[in-house]
Protein backbone atom coordinates (compact mmCIF):
# COMPACT_ATOMS: atom_id res chain seq x y z
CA UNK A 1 -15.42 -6.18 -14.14
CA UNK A 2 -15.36 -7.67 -10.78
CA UNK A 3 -13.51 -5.16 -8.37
CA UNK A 4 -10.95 -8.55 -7.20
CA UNK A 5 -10.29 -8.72 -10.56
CA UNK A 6 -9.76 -4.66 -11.37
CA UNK A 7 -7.40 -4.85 -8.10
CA UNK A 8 -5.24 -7.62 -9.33
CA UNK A 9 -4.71 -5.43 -12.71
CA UNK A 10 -3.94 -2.51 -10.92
CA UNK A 11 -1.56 -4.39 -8.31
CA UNK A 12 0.20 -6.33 -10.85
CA UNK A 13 0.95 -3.07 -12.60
CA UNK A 14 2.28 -1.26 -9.39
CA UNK A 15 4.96 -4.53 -9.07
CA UNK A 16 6.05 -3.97 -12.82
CA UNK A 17 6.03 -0.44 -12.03
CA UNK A 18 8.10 -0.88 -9.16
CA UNK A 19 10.70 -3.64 -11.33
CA UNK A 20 9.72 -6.81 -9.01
CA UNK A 21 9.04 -10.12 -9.89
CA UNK A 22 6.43 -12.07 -7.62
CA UNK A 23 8.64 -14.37 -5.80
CA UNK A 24 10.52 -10.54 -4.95
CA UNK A 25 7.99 -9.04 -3.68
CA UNK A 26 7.03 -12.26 -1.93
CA UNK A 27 10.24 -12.33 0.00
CA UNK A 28 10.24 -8.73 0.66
CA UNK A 29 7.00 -8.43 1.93
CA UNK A 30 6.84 -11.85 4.09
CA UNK A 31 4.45 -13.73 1.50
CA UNK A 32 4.39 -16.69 -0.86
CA UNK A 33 4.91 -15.88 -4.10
CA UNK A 34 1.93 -17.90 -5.10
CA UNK A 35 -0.28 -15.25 -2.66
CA UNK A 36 1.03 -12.18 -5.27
CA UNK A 37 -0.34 -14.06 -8.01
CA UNK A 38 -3.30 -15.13 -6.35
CA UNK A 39 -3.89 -11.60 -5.52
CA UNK A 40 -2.66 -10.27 -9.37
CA UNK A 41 -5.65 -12.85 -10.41
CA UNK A 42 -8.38 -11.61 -8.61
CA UNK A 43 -8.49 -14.75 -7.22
CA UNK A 44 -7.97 -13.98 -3.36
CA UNK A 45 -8.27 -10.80 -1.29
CA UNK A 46 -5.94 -10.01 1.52
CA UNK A 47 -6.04 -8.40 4.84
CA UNK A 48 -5.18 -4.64 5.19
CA UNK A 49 -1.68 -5.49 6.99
CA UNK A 50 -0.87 -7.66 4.59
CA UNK A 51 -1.85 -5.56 1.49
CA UNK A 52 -0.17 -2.84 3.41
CA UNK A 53 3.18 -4.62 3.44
CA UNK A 54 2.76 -4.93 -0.24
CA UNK A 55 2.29 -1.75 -1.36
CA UNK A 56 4.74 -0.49 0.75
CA UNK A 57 7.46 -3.02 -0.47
CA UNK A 58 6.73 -1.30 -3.90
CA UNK A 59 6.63 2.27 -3.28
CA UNK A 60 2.86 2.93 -2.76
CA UNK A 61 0.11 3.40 -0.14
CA UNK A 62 -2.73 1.25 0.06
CA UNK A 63 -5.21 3.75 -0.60
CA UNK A 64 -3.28 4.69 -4.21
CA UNK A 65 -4.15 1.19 -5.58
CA UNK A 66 -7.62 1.09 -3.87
CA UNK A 67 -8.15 4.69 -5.84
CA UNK A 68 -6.54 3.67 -8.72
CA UNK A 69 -9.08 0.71 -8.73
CA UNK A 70 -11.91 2.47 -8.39
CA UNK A 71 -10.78 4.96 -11.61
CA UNK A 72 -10.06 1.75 -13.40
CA UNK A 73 -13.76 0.18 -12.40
CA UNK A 74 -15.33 3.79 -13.40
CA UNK A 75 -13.68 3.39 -16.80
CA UNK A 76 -10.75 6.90 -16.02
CA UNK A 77 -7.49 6.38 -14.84
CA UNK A 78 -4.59 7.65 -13.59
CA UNK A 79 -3.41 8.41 -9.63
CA UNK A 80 -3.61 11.10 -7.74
CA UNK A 81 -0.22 12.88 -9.00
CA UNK A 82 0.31 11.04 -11.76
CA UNK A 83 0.87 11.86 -15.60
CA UNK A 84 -0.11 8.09 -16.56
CA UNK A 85 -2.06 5.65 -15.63
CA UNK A 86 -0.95 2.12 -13.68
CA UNK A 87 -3.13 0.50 -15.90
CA UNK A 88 -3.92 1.53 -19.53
């Protein structure tokens, strides 16, 4: 798995997680809707202010998705802290 496409599942998780729809978070975070589905896709990457703004809008830091890829991409799971997995 391509690590866009491992970030996308691990972001669109984290919105669920945090009870948003896209065109929420969108608003909330100063972005088109169509950019958090882009990004759930794997089909663009973002800068770090912008990814930033989203995780923050949800409740996490950047790094927590980033590590939460990488677990995902090494085929373990689970953040730092956390009794299940953002993506099972």
């Amino acid at each position: 798995m391509e690590f866009l496409k491992a970030f996308g599942q691990v972001f669109r998780a984290a919105r669920e997680h945090a009870s948003l729809t896209q065109a929420q978070l969108g608003l909330q975070a100063g972005v088109h809707p169509n950019t958090v589905g882009f990004l759930e896709r794997g089909e663009v990457g973002v800068s770090l202010d912008v990814l930033n703004t989203l995780c923050r809008e949800m409740g996490f830091k950047p790094w927590e998705l980033l590590l939460e890829t990488e677990y995902l991409l090494d085929g373990k799971w689970g953040l730092i802290g956390s009794e299940t997995p953002l993506v099972e």
